[in-house]
C-alpha atoms as a PDB file:
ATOM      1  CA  UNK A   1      -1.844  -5.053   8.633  1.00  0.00           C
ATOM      2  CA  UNK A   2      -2.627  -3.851   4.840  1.00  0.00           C
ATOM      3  CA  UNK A   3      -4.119  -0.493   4.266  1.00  0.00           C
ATOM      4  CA  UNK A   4      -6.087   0.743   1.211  1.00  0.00           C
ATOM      5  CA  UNK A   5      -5.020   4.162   0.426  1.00  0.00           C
ATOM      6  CA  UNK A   6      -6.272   7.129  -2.884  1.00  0.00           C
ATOM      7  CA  UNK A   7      -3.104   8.112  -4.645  1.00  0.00           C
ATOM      8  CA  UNK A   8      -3.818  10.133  -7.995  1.00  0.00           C
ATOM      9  CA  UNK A   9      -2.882   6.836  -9.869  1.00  0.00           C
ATOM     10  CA  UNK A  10      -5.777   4.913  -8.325  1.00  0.00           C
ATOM     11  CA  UNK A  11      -6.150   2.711  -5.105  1.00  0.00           C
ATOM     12  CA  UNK A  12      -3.122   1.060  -3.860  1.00  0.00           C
ATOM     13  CA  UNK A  13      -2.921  -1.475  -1.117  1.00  0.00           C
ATOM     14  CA  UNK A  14       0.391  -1.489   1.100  1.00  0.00           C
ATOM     15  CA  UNK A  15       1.304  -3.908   3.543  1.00  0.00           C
ATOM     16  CA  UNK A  16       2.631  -3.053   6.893  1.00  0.00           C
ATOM     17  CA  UNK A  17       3.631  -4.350  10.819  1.00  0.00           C
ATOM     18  CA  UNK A  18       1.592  -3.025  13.267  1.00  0.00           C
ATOM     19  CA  UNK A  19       4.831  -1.219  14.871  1.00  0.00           C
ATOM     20  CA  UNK A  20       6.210   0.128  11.011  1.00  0.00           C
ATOM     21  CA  UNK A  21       2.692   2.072  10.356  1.00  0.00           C
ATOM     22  CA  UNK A  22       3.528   4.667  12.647  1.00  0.00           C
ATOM     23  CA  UNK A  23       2.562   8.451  10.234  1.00  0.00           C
ATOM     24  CA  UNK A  24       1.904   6.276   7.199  1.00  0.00           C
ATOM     25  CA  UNK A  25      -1.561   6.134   8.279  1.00  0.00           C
ATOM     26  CA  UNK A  26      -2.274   9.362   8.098  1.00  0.00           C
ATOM     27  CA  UNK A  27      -6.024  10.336   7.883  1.00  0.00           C
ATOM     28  CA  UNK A  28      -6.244  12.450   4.629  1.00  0.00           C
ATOM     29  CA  UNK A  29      -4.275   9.465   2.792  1.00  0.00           C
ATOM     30  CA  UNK A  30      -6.666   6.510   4.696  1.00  0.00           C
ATOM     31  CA  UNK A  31      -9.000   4.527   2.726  1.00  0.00           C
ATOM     32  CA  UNK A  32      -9.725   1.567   5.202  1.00  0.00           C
ATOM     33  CA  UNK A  33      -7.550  -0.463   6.855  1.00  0.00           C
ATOM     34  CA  UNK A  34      -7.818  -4.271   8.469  1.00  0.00           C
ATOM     35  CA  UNK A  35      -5.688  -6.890  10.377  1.00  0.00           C
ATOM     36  CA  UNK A  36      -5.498 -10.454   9.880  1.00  0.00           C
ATOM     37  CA  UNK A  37      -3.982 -13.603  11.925  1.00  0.00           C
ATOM     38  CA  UNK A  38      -2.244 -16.403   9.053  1.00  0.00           C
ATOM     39  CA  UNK A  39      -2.903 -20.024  10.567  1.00  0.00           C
ATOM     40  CA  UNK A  40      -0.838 -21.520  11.918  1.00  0.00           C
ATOM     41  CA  UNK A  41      -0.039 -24.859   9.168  1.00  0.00           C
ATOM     42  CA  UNK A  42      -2.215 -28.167  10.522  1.00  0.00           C
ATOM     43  CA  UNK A  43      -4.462 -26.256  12.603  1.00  0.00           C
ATOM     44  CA  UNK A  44      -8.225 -27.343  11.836  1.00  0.00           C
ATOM     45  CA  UNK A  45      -9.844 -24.344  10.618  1.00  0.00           C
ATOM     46  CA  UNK A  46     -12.859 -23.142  12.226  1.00  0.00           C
ATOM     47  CA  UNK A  47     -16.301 -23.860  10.806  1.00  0.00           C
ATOM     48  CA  UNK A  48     -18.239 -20.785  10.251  1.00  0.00           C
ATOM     49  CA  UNK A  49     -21.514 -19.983  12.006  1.00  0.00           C
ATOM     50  CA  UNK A  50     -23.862 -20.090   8.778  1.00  0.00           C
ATOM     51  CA  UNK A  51     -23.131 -21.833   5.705  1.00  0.00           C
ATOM     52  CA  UNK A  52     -22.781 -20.174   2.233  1.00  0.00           C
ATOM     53  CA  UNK A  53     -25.508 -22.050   1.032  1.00  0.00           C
ATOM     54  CA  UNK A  54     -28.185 -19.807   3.777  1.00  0.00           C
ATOM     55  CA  UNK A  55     -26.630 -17.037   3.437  1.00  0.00           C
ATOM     56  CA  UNK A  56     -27.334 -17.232  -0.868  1.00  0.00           C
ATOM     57  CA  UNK A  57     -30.568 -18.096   0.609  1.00  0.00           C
ATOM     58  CA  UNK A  58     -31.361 -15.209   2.887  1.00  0.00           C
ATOM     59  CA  UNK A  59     -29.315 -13.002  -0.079  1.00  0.00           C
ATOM     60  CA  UNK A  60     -31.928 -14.056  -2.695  1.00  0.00           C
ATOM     61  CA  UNK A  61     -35.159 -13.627  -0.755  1.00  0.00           C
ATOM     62  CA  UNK A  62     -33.981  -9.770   0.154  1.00  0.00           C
ATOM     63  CA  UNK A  63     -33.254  -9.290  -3.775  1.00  0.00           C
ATOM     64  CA  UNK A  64     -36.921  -7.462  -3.998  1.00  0.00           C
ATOM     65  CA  UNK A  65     -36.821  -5.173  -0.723  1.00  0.00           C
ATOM     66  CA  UNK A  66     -37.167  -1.868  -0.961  1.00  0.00           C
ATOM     67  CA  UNK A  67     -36.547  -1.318   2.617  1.00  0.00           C
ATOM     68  CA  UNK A  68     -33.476   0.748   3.112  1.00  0.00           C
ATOM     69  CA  UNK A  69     -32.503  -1.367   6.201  1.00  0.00           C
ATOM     70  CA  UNK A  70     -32.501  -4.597   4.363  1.00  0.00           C
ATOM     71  CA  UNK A  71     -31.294  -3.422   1.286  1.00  0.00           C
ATOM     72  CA  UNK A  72     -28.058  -2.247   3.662  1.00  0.00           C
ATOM     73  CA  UNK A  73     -28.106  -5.766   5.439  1.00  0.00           C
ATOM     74  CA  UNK A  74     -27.855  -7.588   1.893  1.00  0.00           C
ATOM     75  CA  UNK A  75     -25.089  -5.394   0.771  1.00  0.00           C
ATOM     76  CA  UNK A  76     -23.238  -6.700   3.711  1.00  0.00           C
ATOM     77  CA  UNK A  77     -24.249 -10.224   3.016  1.00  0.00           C
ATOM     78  CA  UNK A  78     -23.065  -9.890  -0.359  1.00  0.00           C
ATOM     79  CA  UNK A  79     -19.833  -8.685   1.254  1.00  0.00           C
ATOM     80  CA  UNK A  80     -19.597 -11.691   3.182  1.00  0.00           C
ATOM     81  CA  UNK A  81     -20.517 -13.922   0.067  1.00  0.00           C
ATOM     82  CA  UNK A  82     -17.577 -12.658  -2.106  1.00  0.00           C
ATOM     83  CA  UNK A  83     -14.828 -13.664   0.702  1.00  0.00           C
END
């Protein structure tokens, strides 16, 4: 697992086991956290549901709404884009 956490010297990322966070994951010090799975070597990656090239798509034709909904969906999509 990594964790994103506020010191007074800025954000830090720290890398941890699932069983070794334990207190270091205290609320008041927790930015966000996530878990990832490495692949295993010369296993086929899976092919993603959408393309990049709709998603720039569907992220360039919400670039002029003004609707608070979409404007939150293509924040997420630009999320997505940057990975």
């Amino acid at each position: 697992m990594a964790m994103v956490k506020e010191t007074p010297a800025g954000l830090e990322r720290h890398d941890f086991t699932p069983r070794s966070m334990g207190k270091k994951l205290t609320k008041p010090m927790r930015w966000h956290f996530w878990q990832s799975v490495m692949p295993q070597p010369g296993v086929e990656k899976k092919k993603p549901f959408v393309d990049d090239e709709v998603l720039c798509d569907l992220f360039d034709r919400l670039s002029e709404t003004t609707e608070p909904t979409k404007r939150q969906f293509r924040f997420v999509l630009g999320l997505i884009l940057m990975r």
